[in-house]
Protein backbone atom coordinates (compact mmCIF):
# COMPACT_ATOMS: atom_id res chain seq x y z
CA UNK A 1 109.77 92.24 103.23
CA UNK A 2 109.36 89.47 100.84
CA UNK A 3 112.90 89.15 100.47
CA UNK A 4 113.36 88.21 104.33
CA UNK A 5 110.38 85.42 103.36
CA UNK A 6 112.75 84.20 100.32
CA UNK A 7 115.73 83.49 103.00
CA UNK A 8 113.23 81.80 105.25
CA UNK A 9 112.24 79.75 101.79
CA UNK A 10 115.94 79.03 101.13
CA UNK A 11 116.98 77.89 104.56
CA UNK A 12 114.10 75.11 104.41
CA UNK A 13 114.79 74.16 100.85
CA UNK A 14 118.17 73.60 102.32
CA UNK A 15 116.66 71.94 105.55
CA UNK A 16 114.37 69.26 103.31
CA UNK A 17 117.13 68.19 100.72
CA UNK A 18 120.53 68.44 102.39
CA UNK A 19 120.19 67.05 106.36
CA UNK A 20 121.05 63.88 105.14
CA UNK A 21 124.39 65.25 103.59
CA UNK A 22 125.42 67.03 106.48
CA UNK A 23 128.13 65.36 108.64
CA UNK A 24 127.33 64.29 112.31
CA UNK A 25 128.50 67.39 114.70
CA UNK A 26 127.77 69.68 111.74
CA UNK A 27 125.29 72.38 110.35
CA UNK A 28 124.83 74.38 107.47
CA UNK A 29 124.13 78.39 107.97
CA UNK A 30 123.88 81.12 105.18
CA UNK A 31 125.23 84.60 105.37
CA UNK A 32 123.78 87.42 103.83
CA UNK A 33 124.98 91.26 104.33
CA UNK A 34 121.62 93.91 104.48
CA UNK A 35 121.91 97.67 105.03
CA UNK A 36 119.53 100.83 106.16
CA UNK A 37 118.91 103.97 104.14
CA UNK A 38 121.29 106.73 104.07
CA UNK A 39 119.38 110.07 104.56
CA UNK A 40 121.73 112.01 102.27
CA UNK A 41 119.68 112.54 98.63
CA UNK A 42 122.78 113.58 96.92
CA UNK A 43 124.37 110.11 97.47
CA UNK A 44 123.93 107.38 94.19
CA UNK A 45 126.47 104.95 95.67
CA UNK A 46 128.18 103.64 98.61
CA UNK A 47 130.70 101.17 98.09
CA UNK A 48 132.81 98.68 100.23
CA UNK A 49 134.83 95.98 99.01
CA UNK A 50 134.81 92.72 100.96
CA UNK A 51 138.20 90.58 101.15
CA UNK A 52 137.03 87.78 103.57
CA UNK A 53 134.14 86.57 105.68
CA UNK A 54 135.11 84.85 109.24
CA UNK A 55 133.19 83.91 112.37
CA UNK A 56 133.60 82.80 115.99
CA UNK A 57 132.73 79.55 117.30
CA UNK A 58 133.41 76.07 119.00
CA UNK A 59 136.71 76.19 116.75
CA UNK A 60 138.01 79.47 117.21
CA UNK A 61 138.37 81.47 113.76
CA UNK A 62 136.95 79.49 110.94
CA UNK A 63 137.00 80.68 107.58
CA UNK A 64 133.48 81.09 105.47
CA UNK A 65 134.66 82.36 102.37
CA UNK A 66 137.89 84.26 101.33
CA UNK A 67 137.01 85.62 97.91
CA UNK A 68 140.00 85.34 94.97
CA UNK A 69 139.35 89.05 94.46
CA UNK A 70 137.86 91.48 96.42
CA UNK A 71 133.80 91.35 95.86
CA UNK A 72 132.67 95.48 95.62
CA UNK A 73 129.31 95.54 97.01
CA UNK A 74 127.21 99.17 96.57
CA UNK A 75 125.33 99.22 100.26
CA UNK A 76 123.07 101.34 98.88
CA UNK A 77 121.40 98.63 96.98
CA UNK A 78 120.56 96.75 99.78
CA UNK A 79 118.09 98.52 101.71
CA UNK A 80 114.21 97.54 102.66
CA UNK A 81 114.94 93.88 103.13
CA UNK A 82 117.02 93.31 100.04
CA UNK A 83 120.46 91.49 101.02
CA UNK A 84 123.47 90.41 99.10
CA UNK A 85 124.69 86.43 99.76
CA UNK A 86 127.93 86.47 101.43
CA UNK A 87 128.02 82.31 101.29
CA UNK A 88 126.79 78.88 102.56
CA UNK A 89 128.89 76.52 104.02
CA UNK A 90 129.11 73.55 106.31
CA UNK A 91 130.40 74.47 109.93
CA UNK A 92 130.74 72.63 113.14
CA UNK A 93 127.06 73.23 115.19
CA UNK A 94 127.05 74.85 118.34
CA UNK A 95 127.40 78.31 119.59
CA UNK A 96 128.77 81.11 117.57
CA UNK A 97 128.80 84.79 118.89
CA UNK A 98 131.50 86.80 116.36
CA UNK A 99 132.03 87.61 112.59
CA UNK A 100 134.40 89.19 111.07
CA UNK A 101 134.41 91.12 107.73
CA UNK A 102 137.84 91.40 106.07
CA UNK A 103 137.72 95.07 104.11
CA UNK A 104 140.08 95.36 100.90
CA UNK A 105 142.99 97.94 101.05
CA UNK A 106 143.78 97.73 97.48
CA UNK A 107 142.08 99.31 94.69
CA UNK A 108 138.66 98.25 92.80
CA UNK A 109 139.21 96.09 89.38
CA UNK A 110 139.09 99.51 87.59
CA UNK A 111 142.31 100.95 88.93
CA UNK A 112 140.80 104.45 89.20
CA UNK A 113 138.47 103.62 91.02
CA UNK A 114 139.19 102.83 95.49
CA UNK A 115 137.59 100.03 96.67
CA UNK A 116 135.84 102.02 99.12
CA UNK A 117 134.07 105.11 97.68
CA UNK A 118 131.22 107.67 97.96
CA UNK A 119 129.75 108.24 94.45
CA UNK A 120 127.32 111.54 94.32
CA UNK A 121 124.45 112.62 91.88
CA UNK A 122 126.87 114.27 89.44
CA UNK A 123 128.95 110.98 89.31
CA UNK A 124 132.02 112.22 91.57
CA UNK A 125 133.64 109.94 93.59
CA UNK A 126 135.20 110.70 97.02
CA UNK A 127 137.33 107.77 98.53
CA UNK A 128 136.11 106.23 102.26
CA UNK A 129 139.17 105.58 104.17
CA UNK A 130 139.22 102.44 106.24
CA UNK A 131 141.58 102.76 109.23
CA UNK A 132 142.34 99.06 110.10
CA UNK A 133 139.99 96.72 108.21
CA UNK A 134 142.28 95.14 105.91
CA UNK A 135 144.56 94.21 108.43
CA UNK A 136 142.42 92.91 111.33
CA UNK A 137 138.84 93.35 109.98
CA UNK A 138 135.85 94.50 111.59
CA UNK A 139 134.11 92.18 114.29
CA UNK A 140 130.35 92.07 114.16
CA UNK A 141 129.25 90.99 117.57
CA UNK A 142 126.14 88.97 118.51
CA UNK A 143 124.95 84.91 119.33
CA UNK A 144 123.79 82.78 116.87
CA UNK A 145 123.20 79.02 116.60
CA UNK A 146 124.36 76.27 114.07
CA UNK A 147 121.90 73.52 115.35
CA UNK A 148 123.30 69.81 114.56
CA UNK A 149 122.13 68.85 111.55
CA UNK A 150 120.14 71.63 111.31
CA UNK A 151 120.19 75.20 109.25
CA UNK A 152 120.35 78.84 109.46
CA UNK A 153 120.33 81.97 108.13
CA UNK A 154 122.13 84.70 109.49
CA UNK A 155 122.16 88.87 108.54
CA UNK A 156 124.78 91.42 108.96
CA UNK A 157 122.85 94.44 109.02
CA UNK A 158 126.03 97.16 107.62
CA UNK A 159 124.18 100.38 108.53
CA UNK A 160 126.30 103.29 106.16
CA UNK A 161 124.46 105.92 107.72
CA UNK A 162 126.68 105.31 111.05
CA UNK A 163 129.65 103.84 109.63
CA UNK A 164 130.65 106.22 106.91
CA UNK A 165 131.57 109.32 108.65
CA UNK A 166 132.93 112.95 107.48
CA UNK A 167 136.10 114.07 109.50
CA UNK A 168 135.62 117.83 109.75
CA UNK A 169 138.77 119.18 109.81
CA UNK A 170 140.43 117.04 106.36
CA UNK A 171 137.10 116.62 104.95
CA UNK A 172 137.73 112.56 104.27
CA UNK A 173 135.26 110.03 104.83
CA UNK A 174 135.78 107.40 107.27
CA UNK A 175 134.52 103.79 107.68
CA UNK A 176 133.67 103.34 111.30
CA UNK A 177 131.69 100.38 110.89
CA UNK A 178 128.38 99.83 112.77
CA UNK A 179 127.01 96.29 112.21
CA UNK A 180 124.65 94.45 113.86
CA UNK A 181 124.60 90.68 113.60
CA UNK A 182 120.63 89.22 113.02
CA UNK A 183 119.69 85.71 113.45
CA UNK A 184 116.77 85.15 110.84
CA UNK A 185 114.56 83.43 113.13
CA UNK A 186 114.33 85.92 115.62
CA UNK A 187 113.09 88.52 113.03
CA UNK A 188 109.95 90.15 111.96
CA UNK A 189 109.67 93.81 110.06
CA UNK A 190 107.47 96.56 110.01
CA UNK A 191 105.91 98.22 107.17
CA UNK A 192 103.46 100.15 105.76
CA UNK A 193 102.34 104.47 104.80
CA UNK A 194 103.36 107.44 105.57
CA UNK A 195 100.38 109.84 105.32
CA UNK A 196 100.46 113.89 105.43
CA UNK A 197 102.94 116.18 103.64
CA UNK A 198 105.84 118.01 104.48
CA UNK A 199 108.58 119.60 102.92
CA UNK A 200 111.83 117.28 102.62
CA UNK A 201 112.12 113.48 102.37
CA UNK A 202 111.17 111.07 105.34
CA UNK A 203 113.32 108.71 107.30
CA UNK A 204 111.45 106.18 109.72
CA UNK A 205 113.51 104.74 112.73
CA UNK A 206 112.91 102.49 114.49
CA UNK A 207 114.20 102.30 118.88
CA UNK A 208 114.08 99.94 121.41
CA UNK A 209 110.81 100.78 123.52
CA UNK A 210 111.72 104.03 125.72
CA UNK A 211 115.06 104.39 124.54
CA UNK A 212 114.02 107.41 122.33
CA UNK A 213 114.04 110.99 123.79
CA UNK A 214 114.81 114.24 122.47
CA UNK A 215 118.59 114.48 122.85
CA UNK A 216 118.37 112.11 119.52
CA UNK A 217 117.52 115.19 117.35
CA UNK A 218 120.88 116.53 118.40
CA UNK A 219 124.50 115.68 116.56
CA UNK A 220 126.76 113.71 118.23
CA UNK A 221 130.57 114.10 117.58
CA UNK A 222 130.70 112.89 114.19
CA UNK A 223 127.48 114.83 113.08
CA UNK A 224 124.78 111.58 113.50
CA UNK A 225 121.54 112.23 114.74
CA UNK A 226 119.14 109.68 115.57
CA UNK A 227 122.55 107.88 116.35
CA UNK A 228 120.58 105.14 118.83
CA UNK A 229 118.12 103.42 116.43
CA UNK A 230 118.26 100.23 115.99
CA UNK A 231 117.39 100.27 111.96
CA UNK A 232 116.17 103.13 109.50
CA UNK A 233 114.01 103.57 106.44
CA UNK A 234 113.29 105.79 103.68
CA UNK A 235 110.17 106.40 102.86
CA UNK A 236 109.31 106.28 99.05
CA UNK A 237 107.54 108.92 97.21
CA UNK A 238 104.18 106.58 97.32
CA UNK A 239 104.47 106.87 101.15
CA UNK A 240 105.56 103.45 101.76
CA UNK A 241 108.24 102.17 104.33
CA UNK A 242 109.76 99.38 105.44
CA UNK A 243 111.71 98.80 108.83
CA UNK A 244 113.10 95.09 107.72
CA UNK A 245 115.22 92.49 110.24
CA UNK A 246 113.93 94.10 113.10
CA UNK A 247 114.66 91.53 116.51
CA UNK A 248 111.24 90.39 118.25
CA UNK A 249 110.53 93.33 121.17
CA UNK A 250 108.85 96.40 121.61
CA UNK A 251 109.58 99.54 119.45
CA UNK A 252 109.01 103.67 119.62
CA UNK A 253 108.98 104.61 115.79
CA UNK A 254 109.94 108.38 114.89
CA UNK A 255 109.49 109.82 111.65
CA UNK A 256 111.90 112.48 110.99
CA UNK A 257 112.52 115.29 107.83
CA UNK A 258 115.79 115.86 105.87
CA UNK A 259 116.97 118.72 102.78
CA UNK A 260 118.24 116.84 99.54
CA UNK A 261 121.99 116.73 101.48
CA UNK A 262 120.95 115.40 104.84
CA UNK A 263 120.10 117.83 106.93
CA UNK A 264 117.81 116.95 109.70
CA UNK A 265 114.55 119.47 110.03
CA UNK A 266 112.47 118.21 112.75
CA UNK A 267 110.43 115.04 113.84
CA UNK A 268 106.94 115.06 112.20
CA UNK A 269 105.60 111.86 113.53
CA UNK A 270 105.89 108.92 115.82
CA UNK A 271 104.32 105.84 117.22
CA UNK A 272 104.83 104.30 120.77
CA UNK A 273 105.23 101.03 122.42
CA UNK A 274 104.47 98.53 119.13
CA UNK A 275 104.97 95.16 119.89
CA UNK A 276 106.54 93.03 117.03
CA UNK A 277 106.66 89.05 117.33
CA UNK A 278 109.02 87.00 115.35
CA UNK A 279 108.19 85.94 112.29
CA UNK A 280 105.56 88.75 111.88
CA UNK A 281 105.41 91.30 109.21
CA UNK A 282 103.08 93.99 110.98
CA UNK A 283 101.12 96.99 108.93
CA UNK A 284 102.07 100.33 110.65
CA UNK A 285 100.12 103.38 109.28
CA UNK A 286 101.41 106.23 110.37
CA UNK A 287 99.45 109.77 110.28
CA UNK A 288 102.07 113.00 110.18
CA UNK A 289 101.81 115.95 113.02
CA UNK A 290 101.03 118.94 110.71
């Protein structure tokens, strides 16, 4: 979580020494990209390569940052509130409610390599197929706020275990993007150990209060379970979790066992109704139904 805190820090550096700069009608806002665990062991790397950053606002499509070459970013790396800085720039304030991600369709520097792969334990590499981001990109959808003169930092939570899906019959992977769009001063996270022992490794999710019932544990049509929670997290082999860039609200947290490729097992804990403000970074110990 102390990576949310170093956003917060950034946006007010920003805030004390660069008001003054910003033009009337104008306000600065940061964008960083964040992602949730992947439940899959057998998986070292997931990697998406990012042509162009766009949002929606009181001037239609603006541009944020179109990069000279396509920037490969490994999602994987960016789990338990670490995020990878997209750009800051100067836009006109007022109400915002789109972004847009433009996805690469050409190959990675290496030529070998796609720009959107799966990379596995013993270093194979299966390409992710993206259907139509290059040519229209993918549309994150949600309302944020460049205040006049003002800053703000803004998330796009790129959750792989949704959006990278296994078609059954050709066996490709598929990128059918599920992002959610995070405004960093709505925010809190929830943290803290796992306690108990079972066989597999843990996953923590985290669902809107009473959205959870047992129709989760089953697959929907492209094999997800657990496919309503709003974020995920591992938890480490210390027993520690963190649910980071979770929205102010009520939560039901459900702890849930996986095999080394994924598999789900069964649901060995939860928690009900815990209220999270903005801002706050609450300690959740959780005790395992043995």
């Amino acid at each position: 979580m102390k990576h949310l805190w170093k956003i917060f820090a950034l946006a007010a550096i920003v805030l004390f020494y660069g008001c003054d700069r910003i033009e009337s009608g104008n306000g600065r806002a940061s964008f960083y990209l964040t992602d949730g665990p992947l439940e899959a062991e057998n998986v070292s790397e997931v990697v998406i390569s990012i042509s162009k950053v766009e949002v929606f606002g009181p001037e239609g499509w603006t541009t944020v940052k179109e990069y000279e070459s396509p920037e490969a970013i490994n999602l994987l790396e960016l789990q338990g509130g670490e995020t990878f800085f997209l750009d800051e720039r100067e836009l006109v304030s007022g109400l915002y409610d789109q972004i847009r991600l433009g996805l690469s369709s050409s190959v990675a520097t290496d030529s070998e390599i796609p720009a959107h792969y799966i990379k596995f334990n013993d270093d194979s590499i299966e390409e992710i197929t993206v259907p139509s981001g290059a040519q229209t990109g993918y549309k994150v959808v949600g309302d944020f706020t460049i205040p006049d003169g003002g800053v703000t930092s803004i998330i796009i939570d790129f959750d792989v275990r949704k959006s990278v899906v296994k078609a059954g019959n050709s066996g490709q992977f598929i990128l059918k993007p599920t992002l959610r769009l995070i405004e960093d001063a709505n925010v809190g996270s929830i943290e803290g150990t796992v306690t108990g022992e079972v066989d597999g490794e843990l996953v923590v999710y985290a669902y809107n209060d009473g959205e959870y019932d047992e129709s989760e544990m089953e697959p929907n049509a492209d094999g997800l379970v657990f496919e309503n929670a709003v974020t995920s997290a591992n938890v480490d082999a210390e027993g520690n979790y963190n649910l980071a860039f979770l929205p102010s609200g009520n939560y039901d947290i459900i702890i849930a066992s996986f095999d080394a490729e994924g598999n789900f097992q069964e649901v060995v804990g939860e928690d009900s109704d815990v209220e999270l403000g903005a801002g706050v970074q609450l300690e959740l110990n959780i005790e395992l139904v043995l």
